[in-house]
C-alpha atoms as a PDB file:
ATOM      1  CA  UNK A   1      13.751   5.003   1.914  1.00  0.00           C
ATOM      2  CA  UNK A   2      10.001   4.279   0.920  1.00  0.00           C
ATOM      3  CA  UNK A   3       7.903   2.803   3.709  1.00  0.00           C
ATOM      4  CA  UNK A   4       4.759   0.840   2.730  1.00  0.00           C
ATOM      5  CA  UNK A   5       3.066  -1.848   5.453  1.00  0.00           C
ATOM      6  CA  UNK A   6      -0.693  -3.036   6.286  1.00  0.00           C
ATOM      7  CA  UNK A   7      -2.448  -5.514   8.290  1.00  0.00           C
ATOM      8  CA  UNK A   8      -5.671  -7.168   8.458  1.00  0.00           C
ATOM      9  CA  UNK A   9      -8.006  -6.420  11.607  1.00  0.00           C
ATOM     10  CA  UNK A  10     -11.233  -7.836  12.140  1.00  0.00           C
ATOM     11  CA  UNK A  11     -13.328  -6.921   9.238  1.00  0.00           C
ATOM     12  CA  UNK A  12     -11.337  -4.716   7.575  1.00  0.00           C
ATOM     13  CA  UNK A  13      -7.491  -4.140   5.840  1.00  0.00           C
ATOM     14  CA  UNK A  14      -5.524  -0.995   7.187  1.00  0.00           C
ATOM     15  CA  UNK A  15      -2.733   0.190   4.939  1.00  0.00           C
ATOM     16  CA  UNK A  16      -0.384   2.784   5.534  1.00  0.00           C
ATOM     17  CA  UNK A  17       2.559   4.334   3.306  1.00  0.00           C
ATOM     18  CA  UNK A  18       5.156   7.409   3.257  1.00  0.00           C
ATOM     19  CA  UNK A  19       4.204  10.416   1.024  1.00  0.00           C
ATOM     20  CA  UNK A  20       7.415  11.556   0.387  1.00  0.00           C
ATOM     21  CA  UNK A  21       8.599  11.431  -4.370  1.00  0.00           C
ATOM     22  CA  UNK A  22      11.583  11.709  -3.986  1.00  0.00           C
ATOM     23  CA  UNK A  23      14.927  11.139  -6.277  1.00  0.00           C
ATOM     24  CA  UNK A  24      18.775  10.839  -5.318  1.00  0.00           C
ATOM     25  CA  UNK A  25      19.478  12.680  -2.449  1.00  0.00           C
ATOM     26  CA  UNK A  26      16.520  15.540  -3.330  1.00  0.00           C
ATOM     27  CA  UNK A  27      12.640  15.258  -2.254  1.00  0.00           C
ATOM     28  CA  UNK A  28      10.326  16.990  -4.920  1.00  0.00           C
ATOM     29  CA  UNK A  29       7.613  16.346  -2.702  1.00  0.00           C
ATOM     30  CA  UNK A  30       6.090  15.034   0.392  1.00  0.00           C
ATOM     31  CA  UNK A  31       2.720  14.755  -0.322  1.00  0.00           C
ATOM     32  CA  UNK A  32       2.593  11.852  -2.884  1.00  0.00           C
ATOM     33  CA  UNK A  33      -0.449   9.254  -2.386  1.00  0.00           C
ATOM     34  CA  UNK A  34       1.145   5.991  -2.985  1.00  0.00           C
ATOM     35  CA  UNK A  35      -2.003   4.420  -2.096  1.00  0.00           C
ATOM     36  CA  UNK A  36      -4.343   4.081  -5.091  1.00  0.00           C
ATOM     37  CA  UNK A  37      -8.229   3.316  -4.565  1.00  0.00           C
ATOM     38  CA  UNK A  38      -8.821  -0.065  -7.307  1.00  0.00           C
ATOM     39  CA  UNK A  39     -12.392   0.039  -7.389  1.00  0.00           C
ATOM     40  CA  UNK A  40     -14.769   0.312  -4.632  1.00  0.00           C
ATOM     41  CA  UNK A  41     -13.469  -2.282  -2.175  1.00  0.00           C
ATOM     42  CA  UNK A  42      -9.505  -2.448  -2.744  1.00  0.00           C
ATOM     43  CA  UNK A  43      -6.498  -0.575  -2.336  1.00  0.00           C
ATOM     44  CA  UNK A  44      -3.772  -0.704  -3.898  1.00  0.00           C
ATOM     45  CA  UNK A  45      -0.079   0.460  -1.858  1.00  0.00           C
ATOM     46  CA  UNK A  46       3.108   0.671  -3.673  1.00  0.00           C
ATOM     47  CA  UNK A  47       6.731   1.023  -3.678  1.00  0.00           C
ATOM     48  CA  UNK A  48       9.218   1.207  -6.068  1.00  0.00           C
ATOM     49  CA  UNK A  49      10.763   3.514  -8.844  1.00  0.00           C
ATOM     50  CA  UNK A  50       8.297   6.380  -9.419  1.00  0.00           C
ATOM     51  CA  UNK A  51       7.156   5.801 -13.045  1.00  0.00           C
ATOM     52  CA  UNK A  52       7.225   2.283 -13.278  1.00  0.00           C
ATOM     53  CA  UNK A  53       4.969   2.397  -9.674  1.00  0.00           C
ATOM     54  CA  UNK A  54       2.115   5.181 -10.830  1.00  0.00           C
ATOM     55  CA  UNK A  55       2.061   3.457 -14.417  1.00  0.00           C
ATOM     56  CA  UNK A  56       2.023   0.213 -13.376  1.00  0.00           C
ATOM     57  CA  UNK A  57      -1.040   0.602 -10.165  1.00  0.00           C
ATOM     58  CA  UNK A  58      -2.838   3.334 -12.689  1.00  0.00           C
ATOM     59  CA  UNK A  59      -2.707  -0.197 -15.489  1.00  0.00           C
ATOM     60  CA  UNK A  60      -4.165  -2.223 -12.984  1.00  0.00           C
ATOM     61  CA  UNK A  61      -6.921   0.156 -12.080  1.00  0.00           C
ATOM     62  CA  UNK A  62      -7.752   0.085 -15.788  1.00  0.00           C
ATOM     63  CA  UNK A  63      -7.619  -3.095 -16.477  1.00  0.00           C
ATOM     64  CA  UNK A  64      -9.993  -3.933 -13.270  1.00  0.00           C
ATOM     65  CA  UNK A  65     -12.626  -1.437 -14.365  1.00  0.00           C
ATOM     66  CA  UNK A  66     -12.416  -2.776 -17.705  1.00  0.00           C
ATOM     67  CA  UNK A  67     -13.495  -6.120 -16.602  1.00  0.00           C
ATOM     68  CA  UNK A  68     -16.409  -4.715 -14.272  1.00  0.00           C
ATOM     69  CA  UNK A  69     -17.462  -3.040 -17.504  1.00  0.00           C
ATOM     70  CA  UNK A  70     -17.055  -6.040 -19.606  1.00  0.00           C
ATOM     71  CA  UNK A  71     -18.464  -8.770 -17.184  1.00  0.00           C
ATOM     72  CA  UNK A  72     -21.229  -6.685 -14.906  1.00  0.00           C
ATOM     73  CA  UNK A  73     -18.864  -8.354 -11.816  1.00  0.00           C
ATOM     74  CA  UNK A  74     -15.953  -6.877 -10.051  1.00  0.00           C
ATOM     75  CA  UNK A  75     -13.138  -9.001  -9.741  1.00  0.00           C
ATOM     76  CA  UNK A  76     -12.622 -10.444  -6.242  1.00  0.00           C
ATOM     77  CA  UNK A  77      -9.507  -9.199  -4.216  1.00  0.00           C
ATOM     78  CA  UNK A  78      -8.187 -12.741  -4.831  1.00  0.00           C
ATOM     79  CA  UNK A  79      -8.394 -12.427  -8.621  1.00  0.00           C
ATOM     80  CA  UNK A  80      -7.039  -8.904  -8.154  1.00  0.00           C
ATOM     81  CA  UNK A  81      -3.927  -9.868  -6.822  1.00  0.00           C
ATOM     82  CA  UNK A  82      -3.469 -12.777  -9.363  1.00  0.00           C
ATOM     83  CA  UNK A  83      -4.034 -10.656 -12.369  1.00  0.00           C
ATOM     84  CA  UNK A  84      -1.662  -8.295 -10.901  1.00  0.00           C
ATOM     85  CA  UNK A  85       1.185 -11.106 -10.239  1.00  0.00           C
ATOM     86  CA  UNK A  86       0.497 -12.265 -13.676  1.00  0.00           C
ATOM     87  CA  UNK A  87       0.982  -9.243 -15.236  1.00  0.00           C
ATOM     88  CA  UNK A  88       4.456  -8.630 -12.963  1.00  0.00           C
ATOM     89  CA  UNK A  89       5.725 -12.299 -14.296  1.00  0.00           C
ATOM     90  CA  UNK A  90       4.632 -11.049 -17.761  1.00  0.00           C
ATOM     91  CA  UNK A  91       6.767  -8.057 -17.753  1.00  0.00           C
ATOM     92  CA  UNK A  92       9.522 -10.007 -15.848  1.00  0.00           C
ATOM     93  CA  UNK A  93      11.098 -11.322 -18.859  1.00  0.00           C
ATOM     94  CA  UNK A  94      10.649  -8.025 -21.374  1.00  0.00           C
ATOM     95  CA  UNK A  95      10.796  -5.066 -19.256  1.00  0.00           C
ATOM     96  CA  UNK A  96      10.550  -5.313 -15.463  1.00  0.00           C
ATOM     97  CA  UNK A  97       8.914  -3.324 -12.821  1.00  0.00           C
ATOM     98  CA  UNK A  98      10.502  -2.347 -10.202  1.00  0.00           C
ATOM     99  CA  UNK A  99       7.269  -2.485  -8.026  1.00  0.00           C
ATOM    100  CA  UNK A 100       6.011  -3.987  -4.849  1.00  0.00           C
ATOM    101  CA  UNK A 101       2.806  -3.980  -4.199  1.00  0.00           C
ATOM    102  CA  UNK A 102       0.307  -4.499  -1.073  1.00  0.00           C
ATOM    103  CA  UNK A 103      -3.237  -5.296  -2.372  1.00  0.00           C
ATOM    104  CA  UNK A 104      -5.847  -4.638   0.328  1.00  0.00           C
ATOM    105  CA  UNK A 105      -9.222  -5.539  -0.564  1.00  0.00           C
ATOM    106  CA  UNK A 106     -12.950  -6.569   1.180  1.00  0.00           C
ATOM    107  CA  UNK A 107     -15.394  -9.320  -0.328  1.00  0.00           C
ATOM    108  CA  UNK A 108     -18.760  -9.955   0.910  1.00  0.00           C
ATOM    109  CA  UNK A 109     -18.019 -13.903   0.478  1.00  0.00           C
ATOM    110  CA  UNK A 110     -14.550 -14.155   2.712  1.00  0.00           C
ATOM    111  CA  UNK A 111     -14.362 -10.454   3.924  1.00  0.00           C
ATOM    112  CA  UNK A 112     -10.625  -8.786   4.186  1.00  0.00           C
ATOM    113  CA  UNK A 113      -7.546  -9.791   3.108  1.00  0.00           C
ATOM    114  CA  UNK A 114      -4.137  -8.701   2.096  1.00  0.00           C
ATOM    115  CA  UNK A 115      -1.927  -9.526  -0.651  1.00  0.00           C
ATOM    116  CA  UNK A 116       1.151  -9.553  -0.785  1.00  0.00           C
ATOM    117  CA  UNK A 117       3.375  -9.114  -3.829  1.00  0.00           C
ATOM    118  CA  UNK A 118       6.831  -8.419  -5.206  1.00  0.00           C
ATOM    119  CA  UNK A 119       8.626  -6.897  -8.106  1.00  0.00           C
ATOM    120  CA  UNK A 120      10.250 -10.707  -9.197  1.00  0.00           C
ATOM    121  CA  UNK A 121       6.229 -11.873  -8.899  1.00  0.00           C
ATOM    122  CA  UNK A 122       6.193 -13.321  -5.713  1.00  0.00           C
ATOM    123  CA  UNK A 123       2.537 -13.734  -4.384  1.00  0.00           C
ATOM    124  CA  UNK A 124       1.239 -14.720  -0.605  1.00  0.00           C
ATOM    125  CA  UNK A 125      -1.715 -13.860   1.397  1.00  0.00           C
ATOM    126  CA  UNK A 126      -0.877 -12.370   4.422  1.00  0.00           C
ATOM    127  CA  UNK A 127      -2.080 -11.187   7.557  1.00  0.00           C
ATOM    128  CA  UNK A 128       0.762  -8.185   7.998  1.00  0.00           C
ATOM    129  CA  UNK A 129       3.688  -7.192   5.539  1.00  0.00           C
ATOM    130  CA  UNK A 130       5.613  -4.517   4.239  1.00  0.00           C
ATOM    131  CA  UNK A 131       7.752  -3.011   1.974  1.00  0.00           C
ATOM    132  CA  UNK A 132      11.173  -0.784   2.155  1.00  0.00           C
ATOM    133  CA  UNK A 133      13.323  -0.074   4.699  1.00  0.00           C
ATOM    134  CA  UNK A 134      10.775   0.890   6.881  1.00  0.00           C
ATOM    135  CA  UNK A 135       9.599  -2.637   6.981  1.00  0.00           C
ATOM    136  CA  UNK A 136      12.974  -3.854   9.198  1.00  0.00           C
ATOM    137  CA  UNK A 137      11.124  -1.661  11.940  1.00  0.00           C
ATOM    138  CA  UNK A 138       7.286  -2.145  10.824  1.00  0.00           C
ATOM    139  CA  UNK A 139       7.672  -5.499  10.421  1.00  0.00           C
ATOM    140  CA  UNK A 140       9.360  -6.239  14.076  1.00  0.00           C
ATOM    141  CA  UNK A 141       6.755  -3.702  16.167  1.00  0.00           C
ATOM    142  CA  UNK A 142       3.539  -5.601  14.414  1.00  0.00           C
ATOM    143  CA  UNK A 143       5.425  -8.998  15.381  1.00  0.00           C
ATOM    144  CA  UNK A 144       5.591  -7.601  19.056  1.00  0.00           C
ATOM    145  CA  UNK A 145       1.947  -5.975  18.712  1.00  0.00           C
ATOM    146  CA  UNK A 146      -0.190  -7.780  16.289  1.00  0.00           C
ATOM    147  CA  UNK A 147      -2.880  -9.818  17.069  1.00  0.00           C
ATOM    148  CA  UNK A 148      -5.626 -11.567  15.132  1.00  0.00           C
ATOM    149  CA  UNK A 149      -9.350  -9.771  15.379  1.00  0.00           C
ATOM    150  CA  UNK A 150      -8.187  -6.074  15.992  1.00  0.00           C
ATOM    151  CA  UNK A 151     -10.226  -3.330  15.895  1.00  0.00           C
ATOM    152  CA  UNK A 152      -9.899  -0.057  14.000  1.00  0.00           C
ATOM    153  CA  UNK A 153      -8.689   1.753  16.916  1.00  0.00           C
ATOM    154  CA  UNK A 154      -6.392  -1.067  18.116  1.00  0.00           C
ATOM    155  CA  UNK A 155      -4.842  -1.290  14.268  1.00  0.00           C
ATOM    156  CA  UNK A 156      -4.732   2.730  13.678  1.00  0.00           C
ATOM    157  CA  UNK A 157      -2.699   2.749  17.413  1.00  0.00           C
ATOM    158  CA  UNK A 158      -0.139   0.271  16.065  1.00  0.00           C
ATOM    159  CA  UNK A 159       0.152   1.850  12.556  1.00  0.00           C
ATOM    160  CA  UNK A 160       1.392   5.010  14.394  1.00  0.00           C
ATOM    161  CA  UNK A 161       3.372   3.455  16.417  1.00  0.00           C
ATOM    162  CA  UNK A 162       4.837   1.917  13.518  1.00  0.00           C
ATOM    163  CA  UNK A 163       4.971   5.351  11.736  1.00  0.00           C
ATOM    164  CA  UNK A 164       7.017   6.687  15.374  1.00  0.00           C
ATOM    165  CA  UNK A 165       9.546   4.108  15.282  1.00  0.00           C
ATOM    166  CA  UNK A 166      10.222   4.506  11.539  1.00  0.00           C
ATOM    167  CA  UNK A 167      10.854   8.317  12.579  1.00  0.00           C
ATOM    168  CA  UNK A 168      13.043   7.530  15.360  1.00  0.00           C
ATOM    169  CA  UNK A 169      15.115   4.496  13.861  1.00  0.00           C
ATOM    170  CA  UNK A 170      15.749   4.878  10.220  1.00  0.00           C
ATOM    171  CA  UNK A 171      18.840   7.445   9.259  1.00  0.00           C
ATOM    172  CA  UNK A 172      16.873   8.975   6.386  1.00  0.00           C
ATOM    173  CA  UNK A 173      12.999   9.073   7.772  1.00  0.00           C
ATOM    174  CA  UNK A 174      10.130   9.973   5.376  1.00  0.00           C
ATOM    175  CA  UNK A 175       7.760  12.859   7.495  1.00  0.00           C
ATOM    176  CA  UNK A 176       4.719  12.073   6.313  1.00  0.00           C
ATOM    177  CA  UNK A 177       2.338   8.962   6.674  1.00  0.00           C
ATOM    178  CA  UNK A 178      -0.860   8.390   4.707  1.00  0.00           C
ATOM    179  CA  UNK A 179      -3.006   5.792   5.828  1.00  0.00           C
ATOM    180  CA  UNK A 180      -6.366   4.396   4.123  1.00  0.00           C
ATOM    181  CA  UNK A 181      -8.919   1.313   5.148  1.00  0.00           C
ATOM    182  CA  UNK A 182     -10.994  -0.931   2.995  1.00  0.00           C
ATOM    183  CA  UNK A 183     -14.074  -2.722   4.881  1.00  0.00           C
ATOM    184  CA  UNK A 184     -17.549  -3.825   3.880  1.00  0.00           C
ATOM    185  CA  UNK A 185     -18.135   0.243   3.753  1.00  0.00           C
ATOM    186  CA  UNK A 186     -15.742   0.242   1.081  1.00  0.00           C
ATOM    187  CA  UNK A 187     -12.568   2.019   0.606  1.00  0.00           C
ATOM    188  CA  UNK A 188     -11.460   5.349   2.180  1.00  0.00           C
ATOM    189  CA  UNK A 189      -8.656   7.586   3.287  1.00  0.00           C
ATOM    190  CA  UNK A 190      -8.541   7.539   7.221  1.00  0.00           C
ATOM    191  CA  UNK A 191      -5.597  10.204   7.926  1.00  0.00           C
ATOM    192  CA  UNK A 192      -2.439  11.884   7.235  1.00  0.00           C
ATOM    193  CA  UNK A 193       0.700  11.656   9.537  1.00  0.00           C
ATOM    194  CA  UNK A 194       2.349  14.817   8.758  1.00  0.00           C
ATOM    195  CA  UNK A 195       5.684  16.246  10.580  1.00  0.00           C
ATOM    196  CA  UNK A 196       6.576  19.292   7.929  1.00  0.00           C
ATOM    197  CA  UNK A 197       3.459  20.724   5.657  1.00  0.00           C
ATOM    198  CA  UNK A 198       4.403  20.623   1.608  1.00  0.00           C
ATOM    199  CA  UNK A 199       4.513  24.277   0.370  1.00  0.00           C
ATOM    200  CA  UNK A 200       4.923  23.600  -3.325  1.00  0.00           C
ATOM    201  CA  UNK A 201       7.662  24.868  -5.646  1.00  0.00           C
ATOM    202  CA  UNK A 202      10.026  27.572  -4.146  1.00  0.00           C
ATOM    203  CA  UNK A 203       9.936  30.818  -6.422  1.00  0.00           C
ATOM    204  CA  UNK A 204      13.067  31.865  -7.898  1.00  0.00           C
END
């Protein structure tokens, strides 16, 4: 029931997923940060089985620090998102991961974008997507709502009203939203959506 979608406004990527780890028919949390800052101007949102998602975005982090260190340069969001369908397609054929990814990112060249990319490999720019069964409801309300050039508030406003109709709509709802933003200030956390508060492990 994982929810991940984003969008690209003007001058900036908005990305938004549900916090909620959770296995079978039991949640072990619902405060998990599925969004993982790359480097200082990309994000990184993913769904997909739990270890093969936090190993797989924490590889790519590595991997893209390792060639800042190496080369002086940070990659560009572009090369980002290839590197990270190459290494999908290079896992495809000796052990998979089950991981979809949105890669959000801001270059000082050709400013934000959003990448979109699948667990078979499958790479497109886009200007919206998203992943799970949230995205049957995302997807449709940022059809009706999306428009070319938004601004923060305008994007944040349909974001939450994607994040309501998720809520209302899907039979098995995640509470809690996290959103972040990547612009030319970099990339930050913007807010939590949060319908029930996480109190940690019950004592026994």
């Amino acid at each position: 029931m994982e929810c991940v979608f984003g969008l690209v406004g003007n001058g900036f990527t908005i990305v938004a997923a549900d916090s909620s780890a959770v296995h079978s028919i039991l949640v072990h949390k619902s405060n998990e940060d599925k969004i993982m800052v790359l480097d200082s101007h990309k994000l990184v949102a993913a769904s997909g089985e739990p270890g093969d998602r936090v190993q797989f975005t924490e590889y790519i982090q590595k991997n893209v620090a390792l060639y800042q260190f190496r080369n002086g340069i940070p990659l560009t969001t572009a090369a980002a998102a290839n590197f990270t369908r190459g290494e999908l397609a290079t896992a495809l054929r000796k052990n998979p991961y089950s991981v979809n990814v949105l890669l959000a990112g801001y270059d000082k060249e050709t400013g934000p974008s959003l990448y979109y990319i699948d667990y078979i490999a499958t790479l497109h720019k886009v200007e919206k997507g998203a992943f799970g069964y949230g995205s049957y409801f995302s997807l449709s309300m940022m059809d009706r709502h999306y428009h070319s050039g938004m601004s923060v508030e305008e994007a944040i406003d349909l974001v939450d009203k994607c994040i309501v109709e998720i809520r209302s709509r899907l039979v098995v709802a995640p509470p809690n939203f996290v959103i972040k933003i990547v612009d030319k200030d970099g990339a930050r956390e913007v807010a939590w959506r949060q319908s029930i508060k996480d109190t940690g492990a019950v004592p026994v």
